[in-house]
Protein backbone atom coordinates (compact mmCIF):
# COMPACT_ATOMS: atom_id res chain seq x y z
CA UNK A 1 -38.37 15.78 -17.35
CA UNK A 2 -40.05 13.28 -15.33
CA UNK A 3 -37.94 10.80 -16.21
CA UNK A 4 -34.85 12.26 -14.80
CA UNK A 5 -37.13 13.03 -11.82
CA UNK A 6 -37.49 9.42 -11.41
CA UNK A 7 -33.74 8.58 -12.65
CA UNK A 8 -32.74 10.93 -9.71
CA UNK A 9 -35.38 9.16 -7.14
CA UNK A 10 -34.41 6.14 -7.86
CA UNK A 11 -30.28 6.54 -7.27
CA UNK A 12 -31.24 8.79 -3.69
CA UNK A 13 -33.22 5.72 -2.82
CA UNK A 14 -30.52 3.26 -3.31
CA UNK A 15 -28.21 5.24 -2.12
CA UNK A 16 -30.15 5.84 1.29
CA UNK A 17 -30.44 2.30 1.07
CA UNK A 18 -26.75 1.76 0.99
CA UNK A 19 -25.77 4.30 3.06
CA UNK A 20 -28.20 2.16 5.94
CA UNK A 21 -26.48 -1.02 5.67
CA UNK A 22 -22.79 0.82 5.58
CA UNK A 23 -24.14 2.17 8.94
CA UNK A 24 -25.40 -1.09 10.83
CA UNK A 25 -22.24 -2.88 9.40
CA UNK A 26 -20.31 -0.89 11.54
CA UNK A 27 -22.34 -1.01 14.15
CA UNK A 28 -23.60 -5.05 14.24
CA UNK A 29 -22.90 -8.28 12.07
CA UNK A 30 -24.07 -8.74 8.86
CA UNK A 31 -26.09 -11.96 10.17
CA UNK A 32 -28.01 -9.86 12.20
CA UNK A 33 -28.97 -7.09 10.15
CA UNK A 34 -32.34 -7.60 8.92
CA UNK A 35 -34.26 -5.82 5.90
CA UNK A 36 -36.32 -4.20 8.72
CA UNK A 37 -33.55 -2.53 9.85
CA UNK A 38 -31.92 -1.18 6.32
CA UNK A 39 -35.40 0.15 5.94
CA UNK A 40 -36.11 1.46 8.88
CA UNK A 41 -32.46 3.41 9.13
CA UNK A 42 -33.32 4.18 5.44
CA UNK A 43 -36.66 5.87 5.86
CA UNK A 44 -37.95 4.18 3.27
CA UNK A 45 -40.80 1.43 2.96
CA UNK A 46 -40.65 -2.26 2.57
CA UNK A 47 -42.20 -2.49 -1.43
CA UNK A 48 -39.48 0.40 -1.98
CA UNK A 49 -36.77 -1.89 -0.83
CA UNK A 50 -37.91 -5.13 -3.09
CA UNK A 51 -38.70 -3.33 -6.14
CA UNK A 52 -34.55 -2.23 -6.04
CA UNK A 53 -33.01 -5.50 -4.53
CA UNK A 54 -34.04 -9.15 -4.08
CA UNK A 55 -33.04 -9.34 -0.49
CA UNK A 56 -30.03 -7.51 1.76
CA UNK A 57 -27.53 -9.31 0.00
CA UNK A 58 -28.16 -8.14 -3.27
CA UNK A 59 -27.94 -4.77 -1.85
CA UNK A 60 -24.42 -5.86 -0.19
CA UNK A 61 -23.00 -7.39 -3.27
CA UNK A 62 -24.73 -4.42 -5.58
CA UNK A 63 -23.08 -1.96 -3.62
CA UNK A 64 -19.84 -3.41 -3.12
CA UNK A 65 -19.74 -3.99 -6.74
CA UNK A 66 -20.36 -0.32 -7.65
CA UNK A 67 -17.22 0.84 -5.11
CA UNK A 68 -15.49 -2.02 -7.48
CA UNK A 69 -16.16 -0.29 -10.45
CA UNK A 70 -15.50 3.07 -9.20
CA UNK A 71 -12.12 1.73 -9.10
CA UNK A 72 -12.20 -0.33 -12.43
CA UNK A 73 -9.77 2.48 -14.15
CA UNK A 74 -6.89 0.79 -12.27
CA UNK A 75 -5.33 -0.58 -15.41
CA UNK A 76 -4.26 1.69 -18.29
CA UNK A 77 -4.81 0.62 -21.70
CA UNK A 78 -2.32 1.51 -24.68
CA UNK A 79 -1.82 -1.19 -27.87
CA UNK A 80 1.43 -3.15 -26.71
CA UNK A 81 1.86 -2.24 -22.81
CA UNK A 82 0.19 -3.77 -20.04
CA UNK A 83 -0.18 -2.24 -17.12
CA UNK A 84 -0.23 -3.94 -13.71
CA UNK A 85 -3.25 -2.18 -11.95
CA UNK A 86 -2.10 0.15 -8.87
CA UNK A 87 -3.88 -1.11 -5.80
CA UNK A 88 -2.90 1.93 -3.93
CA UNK A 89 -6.26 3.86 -4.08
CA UNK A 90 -8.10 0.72 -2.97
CA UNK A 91 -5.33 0.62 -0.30
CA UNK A 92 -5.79 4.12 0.70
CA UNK A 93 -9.71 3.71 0.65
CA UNK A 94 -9.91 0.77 3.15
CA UNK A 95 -7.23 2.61 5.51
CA UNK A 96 -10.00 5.45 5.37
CA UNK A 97 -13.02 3.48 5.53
CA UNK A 98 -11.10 0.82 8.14
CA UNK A 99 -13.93 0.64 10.79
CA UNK A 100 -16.39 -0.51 8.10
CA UNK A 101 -13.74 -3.03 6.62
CA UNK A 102 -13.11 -4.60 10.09
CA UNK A 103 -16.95 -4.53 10.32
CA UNK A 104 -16.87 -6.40 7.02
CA UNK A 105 -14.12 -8.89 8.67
CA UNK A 106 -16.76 -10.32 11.25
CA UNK A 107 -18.44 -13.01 10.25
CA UNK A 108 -19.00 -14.56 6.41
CA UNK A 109 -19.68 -11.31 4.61
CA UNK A 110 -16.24 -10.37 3.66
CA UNK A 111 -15.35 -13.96 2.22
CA UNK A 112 -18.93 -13.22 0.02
CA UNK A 113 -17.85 -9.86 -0.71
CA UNK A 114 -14.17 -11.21 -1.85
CA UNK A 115 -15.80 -13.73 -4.04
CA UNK A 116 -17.83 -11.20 -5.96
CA UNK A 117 -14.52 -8.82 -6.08
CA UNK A 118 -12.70 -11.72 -7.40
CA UNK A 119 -15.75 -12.74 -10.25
CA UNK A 120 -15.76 -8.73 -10.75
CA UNK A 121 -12.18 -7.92 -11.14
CA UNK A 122 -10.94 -11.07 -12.85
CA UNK A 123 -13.48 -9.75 -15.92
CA UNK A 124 -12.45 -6.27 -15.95
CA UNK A 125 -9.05 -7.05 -15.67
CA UNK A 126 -9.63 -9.87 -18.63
CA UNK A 127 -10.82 -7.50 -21.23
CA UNK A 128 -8.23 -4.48 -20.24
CA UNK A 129 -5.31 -7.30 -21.01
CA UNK A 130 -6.55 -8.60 -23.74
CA UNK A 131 -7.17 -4.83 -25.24
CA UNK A 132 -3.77 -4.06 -24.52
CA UNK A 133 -1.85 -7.39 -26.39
CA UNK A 134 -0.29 -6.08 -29.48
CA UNK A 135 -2.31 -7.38 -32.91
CA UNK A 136 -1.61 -11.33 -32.79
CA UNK A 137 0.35 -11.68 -29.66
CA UNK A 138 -0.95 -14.67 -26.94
CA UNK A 139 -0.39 -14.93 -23.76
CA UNK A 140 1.31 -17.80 -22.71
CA UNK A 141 -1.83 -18.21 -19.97
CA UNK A 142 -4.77 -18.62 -20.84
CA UNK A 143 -6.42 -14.97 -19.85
CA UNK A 144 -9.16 -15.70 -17.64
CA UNK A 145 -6.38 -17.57 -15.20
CA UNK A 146 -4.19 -14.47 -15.47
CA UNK A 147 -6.98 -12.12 -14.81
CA UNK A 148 -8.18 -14.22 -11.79
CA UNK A 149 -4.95 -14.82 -10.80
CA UNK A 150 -3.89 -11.02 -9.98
CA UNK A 151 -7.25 -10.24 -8.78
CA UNK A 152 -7.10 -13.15 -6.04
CA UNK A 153 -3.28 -11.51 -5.59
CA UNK A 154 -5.06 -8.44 -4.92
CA UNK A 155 -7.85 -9.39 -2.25
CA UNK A 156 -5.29 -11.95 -0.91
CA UNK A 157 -2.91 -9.43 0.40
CA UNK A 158 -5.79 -6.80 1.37
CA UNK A 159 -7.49 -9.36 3.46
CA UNK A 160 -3.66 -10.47 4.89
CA UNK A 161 -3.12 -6.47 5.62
CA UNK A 162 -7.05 -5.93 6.92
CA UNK A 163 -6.26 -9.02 9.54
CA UNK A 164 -2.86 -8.25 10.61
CA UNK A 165 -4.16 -4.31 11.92
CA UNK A 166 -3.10 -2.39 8.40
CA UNK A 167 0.40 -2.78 9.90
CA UNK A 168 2.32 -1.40 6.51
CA UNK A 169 1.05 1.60 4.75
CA UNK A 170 -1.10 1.66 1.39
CA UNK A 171 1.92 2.84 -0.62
CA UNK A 172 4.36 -0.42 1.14
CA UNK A 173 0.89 -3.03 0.06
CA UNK A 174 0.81 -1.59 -3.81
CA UNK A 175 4.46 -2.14 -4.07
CA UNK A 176 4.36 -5.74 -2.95
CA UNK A 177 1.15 -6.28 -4.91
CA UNK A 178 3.12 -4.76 -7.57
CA UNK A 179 6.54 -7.00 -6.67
CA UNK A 180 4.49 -10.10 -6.49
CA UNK A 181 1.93 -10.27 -10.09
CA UNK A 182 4.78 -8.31 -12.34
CA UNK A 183 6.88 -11.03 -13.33
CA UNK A 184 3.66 -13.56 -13.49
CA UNK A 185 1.98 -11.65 -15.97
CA UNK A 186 5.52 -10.40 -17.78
CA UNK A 187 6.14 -14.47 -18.32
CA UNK A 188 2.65 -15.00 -19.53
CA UNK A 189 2.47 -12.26 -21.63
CA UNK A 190 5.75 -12.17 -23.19
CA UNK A 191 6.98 -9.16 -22.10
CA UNK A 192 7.39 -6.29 -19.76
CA UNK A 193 4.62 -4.67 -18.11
CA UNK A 194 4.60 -0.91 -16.42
């Protein structure tokens, strides 16, 4: 029992702690967000902080990586049929969230946070391709370039749409992410994809 009174203390805490950085993001650059500040909007003490997270951007990139894997079911998985992974919740979730995305536009943090999305998504999309190539088929590419390749796609046209003011909707950026990697991965795969 006290474990899971621990297990539960210890996810409030880093989510307060998250929650306090999504907060000053929107209200101030990254660069001048201190620890002392994610602490003090926190409520939480300083040893509290360290003993989850090296320094503020390991609680950037550890948070952005869990909203990452929230949305790591994007590809389907069935013996013989890729999938090309629909973009359109991650579309929908940045229209919703846009003042802490164009927060995340100032400054260096969103090419950091793109980096990580691209290291993140290239693996998950990586093993979900190869899991879905039939029994002895190759692609054509080797997989880690096709993986990377549709993930960079991906944050590519999301950063295009975040700069130019969201100016089609989510559904209009899925299709053209969709458009753009399906005959890519079709020619490196060897076949059609859904």
């Amino acid at each position: 029992m006290r474990e899971r009174q621990e297990d539960r203390r210890m996810k409030r805490t880093r989510q307060l702690l998250s929650g306090a950085l999504i907060d000053l993001l929107v209200e101030k650059r990254y660069d001048a967000i201190t620890v002392q500040h994610i602490i003090d909007r926190a409520g939480v003490g300083r040893s509290t902080f360290y003993s989850h997270y090296r320094d503020k951007e390991d609680l950037l990139v550890s948070s952005f990586e869990k909203a990452l894997d929230s949305f790591s079911t994007f590809m389907n998985v069935d013996r013989g049929t890729v999938q090309i992974p629909s973009s359109l919740e991650f579309f929908k979730h940045a229209q919703e969230n846009h003042r802490l995305f164009k927060a995340l536009t100032r400054g260096r943090v969103i090419d950091l946070l793109f980096e990580k999305g691209q290291d993140f998504w290239s693996r998950k999309l990586e093993e979900q391709i190869e899991k879905a190539l039939a029994e002895g088929r190759q692609s054509a590419v080797p997989l880690p370039i096709l993986a990377n390749y549709v993930a960079g796609t991906f944050l590519t046209l999301l950063k295009w749409w975040l700069n130019n003011g969201m100016c089609y909707s989510p559904e209009q950026m899925d299709q053209m992410f969709r458009q753009l990697v399906a005959p890519s991965v079709e020619a490196a795969i060897g076949g059609p994809v859904a």
